[in-house]
C-alpha atoms as a PDB file:
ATOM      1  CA  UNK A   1      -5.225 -19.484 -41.235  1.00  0.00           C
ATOM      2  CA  UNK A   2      -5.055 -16.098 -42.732  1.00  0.00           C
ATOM      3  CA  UNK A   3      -8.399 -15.045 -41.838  1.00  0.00           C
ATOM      4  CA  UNK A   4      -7.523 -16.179 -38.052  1.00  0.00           C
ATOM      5  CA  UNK A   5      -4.530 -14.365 -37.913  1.00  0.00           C
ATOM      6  CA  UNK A   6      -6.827 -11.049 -39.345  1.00  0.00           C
ATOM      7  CA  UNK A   7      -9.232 -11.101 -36.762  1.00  0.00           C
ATOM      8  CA  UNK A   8      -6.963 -11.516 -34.112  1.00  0.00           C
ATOM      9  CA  UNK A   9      -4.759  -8.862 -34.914  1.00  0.00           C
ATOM     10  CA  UNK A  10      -8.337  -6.880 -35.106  1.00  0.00           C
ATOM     11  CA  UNK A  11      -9.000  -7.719 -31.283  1.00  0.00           C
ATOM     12  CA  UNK A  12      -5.464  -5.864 -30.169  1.00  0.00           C
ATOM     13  CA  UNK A  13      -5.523  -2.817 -28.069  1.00  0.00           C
ATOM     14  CA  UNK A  14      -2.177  -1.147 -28.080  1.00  0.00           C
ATOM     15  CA  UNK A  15       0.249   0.727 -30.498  1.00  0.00           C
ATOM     16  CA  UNK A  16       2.610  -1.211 -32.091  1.00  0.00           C
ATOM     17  CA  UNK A  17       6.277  -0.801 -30.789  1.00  0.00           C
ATOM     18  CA  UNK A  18       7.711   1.551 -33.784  1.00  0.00           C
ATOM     19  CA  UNK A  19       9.907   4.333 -34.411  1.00  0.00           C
ATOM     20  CA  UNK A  20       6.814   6.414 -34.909  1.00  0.00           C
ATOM     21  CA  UNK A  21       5.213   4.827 -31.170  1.00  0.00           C
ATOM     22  CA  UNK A  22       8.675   6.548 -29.162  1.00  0.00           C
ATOM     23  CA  UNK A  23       8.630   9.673 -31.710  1.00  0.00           C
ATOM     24  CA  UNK A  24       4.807   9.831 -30.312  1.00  0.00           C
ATOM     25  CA  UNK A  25       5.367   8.837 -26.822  1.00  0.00           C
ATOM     26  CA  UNK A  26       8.085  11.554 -26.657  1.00  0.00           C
ATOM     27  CA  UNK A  27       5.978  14.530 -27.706  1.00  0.00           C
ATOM     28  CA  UNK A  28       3.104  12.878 -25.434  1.00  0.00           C
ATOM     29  CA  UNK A  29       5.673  13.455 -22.673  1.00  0.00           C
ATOM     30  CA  UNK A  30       6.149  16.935 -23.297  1.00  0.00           C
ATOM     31  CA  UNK A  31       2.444  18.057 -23.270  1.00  0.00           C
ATOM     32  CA  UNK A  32       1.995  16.078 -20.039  1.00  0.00           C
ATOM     33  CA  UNK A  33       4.357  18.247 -18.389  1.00  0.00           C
ATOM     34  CA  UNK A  34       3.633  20.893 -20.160  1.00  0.00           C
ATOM     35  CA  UNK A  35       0.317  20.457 -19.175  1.00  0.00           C
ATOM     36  CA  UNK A  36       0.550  19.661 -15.933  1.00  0.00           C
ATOM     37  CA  UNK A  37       2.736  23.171 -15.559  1.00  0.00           C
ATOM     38  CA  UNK A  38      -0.333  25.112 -16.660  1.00  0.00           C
ATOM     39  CA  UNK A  39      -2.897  23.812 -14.492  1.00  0.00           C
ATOM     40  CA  UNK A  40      -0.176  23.968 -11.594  1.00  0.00           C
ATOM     41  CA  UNK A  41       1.499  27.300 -12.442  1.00  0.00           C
ATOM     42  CA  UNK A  42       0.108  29.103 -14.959  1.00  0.00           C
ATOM     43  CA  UNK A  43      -3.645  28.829 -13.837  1.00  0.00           C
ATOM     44  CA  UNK A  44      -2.411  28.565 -10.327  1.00  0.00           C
ATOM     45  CA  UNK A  45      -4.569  26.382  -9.075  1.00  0.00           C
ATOM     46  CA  UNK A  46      -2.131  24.007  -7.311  1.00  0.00           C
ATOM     47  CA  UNK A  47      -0.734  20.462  -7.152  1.00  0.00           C
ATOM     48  CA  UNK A  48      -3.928  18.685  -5.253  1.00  0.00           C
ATOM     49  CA  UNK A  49      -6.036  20.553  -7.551  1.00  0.00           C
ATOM     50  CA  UNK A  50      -4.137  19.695 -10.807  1.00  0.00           C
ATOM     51  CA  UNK A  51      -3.847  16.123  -9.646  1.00  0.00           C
ATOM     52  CA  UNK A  52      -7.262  15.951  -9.288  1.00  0.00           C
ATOM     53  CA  UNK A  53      -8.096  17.254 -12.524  1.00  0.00           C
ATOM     54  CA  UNK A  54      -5.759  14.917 -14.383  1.00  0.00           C
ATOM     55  CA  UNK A  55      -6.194  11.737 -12.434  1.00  0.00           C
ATOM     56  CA  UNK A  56     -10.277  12.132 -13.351  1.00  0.00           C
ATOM     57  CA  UNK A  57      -9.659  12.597 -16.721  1.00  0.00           C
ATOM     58  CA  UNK A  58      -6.943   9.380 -16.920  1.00  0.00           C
ATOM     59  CA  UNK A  59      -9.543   7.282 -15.166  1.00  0.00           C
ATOM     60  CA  UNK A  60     -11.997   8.581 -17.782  1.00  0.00           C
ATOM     61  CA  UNK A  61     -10.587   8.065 -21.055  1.00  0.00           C
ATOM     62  CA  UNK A  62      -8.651   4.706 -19.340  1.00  0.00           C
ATOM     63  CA  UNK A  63     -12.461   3.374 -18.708  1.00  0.00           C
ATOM     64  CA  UNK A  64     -13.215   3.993 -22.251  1.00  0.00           C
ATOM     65  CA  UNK A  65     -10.132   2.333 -23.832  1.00  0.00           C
ATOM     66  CA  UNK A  66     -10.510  -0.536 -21.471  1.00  0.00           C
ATOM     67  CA  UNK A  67     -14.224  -0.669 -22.998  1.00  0.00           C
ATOM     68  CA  UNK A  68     -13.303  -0.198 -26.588  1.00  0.00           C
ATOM     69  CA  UNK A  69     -12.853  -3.750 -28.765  1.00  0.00           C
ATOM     70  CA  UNK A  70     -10.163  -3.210 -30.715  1.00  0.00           C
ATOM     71  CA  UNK A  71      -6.901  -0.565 -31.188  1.00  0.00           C
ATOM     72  CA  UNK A  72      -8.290   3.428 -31.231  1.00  0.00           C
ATOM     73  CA  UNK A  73      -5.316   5.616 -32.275  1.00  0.00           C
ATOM     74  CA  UNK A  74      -6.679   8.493 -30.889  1.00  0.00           C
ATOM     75  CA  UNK A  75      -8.049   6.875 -27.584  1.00  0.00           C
ATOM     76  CA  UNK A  76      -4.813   5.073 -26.829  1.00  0.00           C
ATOM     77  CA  UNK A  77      -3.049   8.153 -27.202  1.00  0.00           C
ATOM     78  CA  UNK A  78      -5.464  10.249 -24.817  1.00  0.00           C
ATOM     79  CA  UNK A  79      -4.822   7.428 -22.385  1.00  0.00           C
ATOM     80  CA  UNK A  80      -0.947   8.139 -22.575  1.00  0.00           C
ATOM     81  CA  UNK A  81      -1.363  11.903 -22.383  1.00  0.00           C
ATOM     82  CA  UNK A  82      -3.333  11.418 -19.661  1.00  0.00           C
ATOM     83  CA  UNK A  83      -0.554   9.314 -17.804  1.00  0.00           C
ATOM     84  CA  UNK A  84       2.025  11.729 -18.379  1.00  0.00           C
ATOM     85  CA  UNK A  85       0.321  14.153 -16.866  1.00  0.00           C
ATOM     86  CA  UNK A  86      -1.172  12.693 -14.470  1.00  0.00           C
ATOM     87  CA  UNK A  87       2.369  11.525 -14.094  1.00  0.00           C
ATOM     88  CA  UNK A  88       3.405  14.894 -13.344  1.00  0.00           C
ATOM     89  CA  UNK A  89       1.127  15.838 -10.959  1.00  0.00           C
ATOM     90  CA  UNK A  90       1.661  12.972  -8.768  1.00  0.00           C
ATOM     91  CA  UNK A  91       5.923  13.478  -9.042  1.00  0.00           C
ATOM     92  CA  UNK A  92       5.374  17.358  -8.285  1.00  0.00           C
ATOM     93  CA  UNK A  93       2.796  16.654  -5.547  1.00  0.00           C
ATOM     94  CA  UNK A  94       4.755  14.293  -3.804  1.00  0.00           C
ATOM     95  CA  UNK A  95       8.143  16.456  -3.494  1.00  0.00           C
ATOM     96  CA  UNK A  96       6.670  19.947  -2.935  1.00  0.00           C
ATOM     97  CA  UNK A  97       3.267  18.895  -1.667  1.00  0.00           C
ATOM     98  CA  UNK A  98       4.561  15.965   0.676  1.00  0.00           C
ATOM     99  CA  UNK A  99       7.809  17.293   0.754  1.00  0.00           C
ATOM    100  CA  UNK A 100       9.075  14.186  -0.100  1.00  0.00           C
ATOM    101  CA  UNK A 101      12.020  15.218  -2.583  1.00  0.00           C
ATOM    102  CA  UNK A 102      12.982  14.100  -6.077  1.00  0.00           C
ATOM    103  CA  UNK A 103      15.066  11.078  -5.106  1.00  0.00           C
ATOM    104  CA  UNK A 104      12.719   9.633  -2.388  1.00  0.00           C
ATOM    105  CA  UNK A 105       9.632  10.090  -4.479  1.00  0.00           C
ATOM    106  CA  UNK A 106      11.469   8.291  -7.583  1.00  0.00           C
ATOM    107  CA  UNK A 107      12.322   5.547  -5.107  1.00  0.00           C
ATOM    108  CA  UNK A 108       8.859   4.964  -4.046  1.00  0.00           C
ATOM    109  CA  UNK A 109       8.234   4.915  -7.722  1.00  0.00           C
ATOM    110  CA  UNK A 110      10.418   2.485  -8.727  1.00  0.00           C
ATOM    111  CA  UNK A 111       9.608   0.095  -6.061  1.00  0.00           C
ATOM    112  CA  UNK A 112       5.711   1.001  -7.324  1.00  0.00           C
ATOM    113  CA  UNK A 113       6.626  -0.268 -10.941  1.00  0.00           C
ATOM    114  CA  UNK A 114       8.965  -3.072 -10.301  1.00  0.00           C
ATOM    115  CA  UNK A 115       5.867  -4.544  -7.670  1.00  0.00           C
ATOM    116  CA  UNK A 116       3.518  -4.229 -10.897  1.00  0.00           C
ATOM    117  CA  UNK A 117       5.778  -6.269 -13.286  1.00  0.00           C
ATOM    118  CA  UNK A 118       6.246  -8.609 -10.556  1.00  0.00           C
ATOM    119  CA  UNK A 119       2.406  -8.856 -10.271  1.00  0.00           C
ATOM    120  CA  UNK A 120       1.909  -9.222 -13.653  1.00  0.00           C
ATOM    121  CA  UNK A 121       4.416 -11.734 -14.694  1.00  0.00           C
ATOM    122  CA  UNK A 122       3.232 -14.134 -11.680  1.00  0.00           C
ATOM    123  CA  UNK A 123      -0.535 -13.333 -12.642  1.00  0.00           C
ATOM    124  CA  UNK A 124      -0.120 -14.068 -16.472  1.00  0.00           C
ATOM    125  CA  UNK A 125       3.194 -15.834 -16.568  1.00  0.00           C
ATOM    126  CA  UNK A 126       4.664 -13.701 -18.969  1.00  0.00           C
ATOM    127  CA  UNK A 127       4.974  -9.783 -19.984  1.00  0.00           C
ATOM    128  CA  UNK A 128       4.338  -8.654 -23.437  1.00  0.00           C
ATOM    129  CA  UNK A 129       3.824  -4.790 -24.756  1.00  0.00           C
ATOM    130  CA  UNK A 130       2.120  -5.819 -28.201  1.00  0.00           C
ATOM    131  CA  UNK A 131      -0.099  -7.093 -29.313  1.00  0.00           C
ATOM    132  CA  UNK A 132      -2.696  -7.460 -26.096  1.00  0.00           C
ATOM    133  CA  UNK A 133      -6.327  -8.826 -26.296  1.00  0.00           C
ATOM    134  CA  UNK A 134      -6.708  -9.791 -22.778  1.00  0.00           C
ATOM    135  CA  UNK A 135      -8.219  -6.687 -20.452  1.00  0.00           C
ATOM    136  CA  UNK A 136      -6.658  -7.886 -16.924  1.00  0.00           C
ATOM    137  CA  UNK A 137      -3.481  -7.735 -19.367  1.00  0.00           C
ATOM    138  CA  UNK A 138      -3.831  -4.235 -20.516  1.00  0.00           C
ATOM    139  CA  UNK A 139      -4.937  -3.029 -17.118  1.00  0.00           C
ATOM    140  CA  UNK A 140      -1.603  -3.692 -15.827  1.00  0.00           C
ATOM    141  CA  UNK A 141      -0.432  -2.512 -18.782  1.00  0.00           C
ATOM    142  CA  UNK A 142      -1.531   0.806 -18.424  1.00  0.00           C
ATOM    143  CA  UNK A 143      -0.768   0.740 -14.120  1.00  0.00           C
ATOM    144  CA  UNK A 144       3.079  -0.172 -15.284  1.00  0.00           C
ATOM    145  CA  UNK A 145       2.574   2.895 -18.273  1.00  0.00           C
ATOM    146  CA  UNK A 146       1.268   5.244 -15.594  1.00  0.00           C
ATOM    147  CA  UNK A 147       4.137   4.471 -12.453  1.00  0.00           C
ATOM    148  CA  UNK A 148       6.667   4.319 -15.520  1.00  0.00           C
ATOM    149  CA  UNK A 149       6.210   8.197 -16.568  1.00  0.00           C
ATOM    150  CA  UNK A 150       5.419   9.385 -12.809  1.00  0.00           C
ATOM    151  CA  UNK A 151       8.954   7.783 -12.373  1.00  0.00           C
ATOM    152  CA  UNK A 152      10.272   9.552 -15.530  1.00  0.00           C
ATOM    153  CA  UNK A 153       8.953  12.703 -14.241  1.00  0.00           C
ATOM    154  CA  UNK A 154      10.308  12.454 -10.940  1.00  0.00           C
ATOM    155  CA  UNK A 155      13.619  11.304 -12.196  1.00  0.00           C
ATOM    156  CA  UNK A 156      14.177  14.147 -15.041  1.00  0.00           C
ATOM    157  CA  UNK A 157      13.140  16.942 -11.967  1.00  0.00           C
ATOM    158  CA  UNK A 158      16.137  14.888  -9.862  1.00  0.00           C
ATOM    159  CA  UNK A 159      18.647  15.461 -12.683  1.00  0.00           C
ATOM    160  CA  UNK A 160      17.685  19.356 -12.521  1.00  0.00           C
ATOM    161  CA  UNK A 161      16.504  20.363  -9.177  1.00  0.00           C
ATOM    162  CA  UNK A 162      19.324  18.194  -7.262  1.00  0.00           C
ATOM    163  CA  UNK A 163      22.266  16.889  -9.414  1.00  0.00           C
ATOM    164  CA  UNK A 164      22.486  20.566 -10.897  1.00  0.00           C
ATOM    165  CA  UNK A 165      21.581  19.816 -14.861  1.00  0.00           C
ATOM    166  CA  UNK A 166      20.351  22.507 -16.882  1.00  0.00           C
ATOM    167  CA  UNK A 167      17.406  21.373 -19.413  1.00  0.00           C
ATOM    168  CA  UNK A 168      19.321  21.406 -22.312  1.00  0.00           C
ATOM    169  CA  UNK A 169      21.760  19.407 -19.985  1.00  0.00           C
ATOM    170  CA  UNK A 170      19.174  16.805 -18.526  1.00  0.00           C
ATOM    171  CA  UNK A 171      17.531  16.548 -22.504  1.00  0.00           C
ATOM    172  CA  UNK A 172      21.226  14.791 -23.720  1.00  0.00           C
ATOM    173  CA  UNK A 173      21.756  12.669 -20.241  1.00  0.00           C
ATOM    174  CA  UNK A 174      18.273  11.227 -21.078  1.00  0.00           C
ATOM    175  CA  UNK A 175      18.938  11.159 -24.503  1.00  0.00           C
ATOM    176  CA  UNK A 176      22.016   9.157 -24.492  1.00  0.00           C
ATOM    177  CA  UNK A 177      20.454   6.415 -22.103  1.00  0.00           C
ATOM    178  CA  UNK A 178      18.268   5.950 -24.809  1.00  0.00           C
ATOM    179  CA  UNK A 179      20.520   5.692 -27.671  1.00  0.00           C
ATOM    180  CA  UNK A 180      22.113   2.854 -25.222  1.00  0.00           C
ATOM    181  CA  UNK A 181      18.809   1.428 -25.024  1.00  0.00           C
ATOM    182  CA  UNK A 182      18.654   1.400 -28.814  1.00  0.00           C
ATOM    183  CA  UNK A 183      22.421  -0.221 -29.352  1.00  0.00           C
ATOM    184  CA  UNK A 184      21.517  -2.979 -26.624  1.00  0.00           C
ATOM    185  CA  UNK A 185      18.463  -3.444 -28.294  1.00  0.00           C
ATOM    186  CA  UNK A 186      20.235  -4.077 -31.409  1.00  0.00           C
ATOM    187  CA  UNK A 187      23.084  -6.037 -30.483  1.00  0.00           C
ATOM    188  CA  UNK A 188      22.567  -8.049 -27.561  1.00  0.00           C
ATOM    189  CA  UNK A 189      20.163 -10.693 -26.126  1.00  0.00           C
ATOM    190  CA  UNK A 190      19.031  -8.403 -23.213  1.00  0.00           C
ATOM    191  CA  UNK A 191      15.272  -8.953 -22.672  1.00  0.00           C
ATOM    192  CA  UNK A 192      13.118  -6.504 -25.379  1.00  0.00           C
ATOM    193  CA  UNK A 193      11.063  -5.822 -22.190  1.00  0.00           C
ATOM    194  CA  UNK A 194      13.432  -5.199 -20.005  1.00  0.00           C
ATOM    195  CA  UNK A 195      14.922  -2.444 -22.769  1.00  0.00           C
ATOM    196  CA  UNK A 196      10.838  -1.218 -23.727  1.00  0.00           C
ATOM    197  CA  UNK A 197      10.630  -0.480 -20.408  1.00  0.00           C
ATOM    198  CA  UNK A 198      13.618   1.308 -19.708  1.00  0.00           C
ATOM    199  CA  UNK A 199      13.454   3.764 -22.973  1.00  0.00           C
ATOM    200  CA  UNK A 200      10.040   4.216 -21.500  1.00  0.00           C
ATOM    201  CA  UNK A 201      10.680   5.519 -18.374  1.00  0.00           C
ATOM    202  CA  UNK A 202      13.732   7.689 -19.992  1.00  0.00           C
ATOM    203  CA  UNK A 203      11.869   9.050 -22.683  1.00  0.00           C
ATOM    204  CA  UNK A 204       9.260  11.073 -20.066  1.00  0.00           C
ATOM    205  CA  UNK A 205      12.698  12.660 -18.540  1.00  0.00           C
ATOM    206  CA  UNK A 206      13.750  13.831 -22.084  1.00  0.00           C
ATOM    207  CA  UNK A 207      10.154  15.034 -23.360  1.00  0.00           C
ATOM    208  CA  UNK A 208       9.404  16.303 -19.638  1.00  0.00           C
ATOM    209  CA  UNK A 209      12.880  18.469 -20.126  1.00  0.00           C
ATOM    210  CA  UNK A 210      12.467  19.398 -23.034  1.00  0.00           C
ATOM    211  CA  UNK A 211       9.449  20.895 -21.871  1.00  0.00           C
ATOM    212  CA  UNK A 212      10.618  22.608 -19.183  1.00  0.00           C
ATOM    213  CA  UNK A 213      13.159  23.940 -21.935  1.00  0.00           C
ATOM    214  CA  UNK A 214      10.620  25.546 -23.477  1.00  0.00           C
ATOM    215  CA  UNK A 215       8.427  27.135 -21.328  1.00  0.00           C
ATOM    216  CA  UNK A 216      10.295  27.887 -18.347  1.00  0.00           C
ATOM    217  CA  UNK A 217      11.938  31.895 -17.792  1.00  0.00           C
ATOM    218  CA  UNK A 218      15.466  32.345 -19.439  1.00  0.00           C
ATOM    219  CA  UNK A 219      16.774  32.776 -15.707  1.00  0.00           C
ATOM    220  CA  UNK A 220      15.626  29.035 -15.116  1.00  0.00           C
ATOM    221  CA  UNK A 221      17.501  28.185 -18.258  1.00  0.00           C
ATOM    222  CA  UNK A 222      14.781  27.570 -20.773  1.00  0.00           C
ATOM    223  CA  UNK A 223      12.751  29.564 -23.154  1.00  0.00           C
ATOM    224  CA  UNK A 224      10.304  31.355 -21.727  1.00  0.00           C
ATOM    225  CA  UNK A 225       7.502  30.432 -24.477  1.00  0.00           C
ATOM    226  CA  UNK A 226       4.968  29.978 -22.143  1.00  0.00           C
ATOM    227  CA  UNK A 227       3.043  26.968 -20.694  1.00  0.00           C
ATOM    228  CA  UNK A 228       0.273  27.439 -23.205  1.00  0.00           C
ATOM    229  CA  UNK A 229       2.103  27.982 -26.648  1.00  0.00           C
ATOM    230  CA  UNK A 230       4.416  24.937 -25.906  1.00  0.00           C
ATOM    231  CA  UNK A 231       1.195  23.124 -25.156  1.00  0.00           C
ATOM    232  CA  UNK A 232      -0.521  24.213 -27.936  1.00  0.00           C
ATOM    233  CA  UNK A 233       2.112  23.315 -30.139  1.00  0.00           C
ATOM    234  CA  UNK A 234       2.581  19.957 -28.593  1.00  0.00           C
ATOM    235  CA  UNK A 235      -1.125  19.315 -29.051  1.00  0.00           C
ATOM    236  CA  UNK A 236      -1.054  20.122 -32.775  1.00  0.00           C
ATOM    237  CA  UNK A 237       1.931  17.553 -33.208  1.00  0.00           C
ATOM    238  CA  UNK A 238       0.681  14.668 -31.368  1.00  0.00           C
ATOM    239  CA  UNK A 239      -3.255  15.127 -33.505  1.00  0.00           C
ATOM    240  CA  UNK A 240      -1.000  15.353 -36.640  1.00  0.00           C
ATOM    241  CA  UNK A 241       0.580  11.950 -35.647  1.00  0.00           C
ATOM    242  CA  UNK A 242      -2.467  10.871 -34.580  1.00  0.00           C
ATOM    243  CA  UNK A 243      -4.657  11.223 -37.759  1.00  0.00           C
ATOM    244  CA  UNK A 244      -1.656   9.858 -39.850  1.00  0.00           C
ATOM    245  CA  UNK A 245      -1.927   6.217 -37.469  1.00  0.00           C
ATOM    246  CA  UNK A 246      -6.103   6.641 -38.616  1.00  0.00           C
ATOM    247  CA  UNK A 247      -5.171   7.164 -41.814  1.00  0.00           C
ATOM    248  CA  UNK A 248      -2.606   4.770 -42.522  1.00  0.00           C
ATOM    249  CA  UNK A 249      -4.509   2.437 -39.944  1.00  0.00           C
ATOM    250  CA  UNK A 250      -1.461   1.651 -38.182  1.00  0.00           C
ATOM    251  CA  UNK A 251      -1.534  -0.843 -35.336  1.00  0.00           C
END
């Protein structure tokens, strides 16, 4: 029975659900955007260019995950970054590309996400985050991961470009959904994936702010470190996290 339970928990191919996953997923957020930003701004080459550039490299390392047999920290995680900034592209492309605007292009989004849930529950008759061994499973999955922080991303722009938020501002609106999230979580029978996916789409609004609270000019209301310092640093954080999962073969 033990052996059974060994090798199936061998076969899984997503992070477990800890407080190290959302500390992760957080700091994935922020070098999405932060990412994104450079390609967009910094380098100047443009939304359609910067979404092209990050949608080939999602489909890329999402084909090799989907290939892989078991749990990769490092592959998971390049998946996620690539979401999130992917993510960002897509939100940014459809409000100043398609002139869409924040709240119409979160709609869409929303609709987008609650279609794949829908889908997925009907297809498989339930949803579950962790563990998953089935790849129809984890392909929608990842769909739900990427329309979840495209939908962060557009929301977290919303709270600055149209309610009025600063970053800083924005960073504790997000934040406190999430400490709701937490004390629902904690003491009440709501759903654990209705809340997982909640804190999921908040926590790209927090890291995306946060972002933009670093790198954008103090006249903006952020920092002014720069696109490629705050990505750097991100970077650096995330492998750090990284190697520790590899090392302490957390899944």
């Amino acid at each position: 029975m033990k052996k059974a339970k060994v090798i199936s928990e061998g076969l899984n191919k997503v992070a477990k659900i800890t407080l190290l996953f959302w500390i992760m997923k957080i700091i994935a957020t922020t070098l999405g955007e932060t990412l994104g930003d450079l390609l967009a701004h910094t380098l100047q080459l443009g939304y359609a260019i910067g979404l092209a550039i990050t949608a080939v490299f999602f489909l890329l390392v999402l084909a090799i995950q989907l290939m892989a047999k078991k749990y990769i920290p490092l592959l998971f995680w390049l998946v996620i970054v690539g979401t999130t900034t992917v993510g960002t592209e897509i939100s940014d492309f459809m409000d100043r590309t398609l002139h869409l605007g924040y709240l119409a292009g979160s709609l869409i989004l929303i609709t987008l996400l609650i279609n794949t849930l829908w889908i997925w529950k009907s297809t498989i008759g339930k949803i579950e985050v962790y563990p998953i061994f089935n790849k129809k499973v984890e392909l929608f999955y990842w769909i739900a991961i990427l329309f979840s922080n495209s939908l962060g991303t557009a929301f977290g722009d919303f709270l600055s470009d149209n309610v009025g938020l600063s970053y800083l501002q924005g960073a504790l609106v997000t934040a406190g959904v999430i400490v709701i999230v937490v004390l629902l979580h904690y003491t009440t029978k709501i759903s654990h994936i209705i809340l997982f996916w909640i804190a999921f789409i908040f926590t790209r609004p927090f890291g995306a702010t946060f972002g933009d609270l670093l790198t954008k000019t103090t006249a903006e209301g952020g920092m002014d470190l720069g696109t490629i310092p705050a990505t750097a640093v991100s970077v650096a954080l995330l492998g750090i996290l990284i190697f520790y999962s590899h090392k302490k073969k957390l899944v």
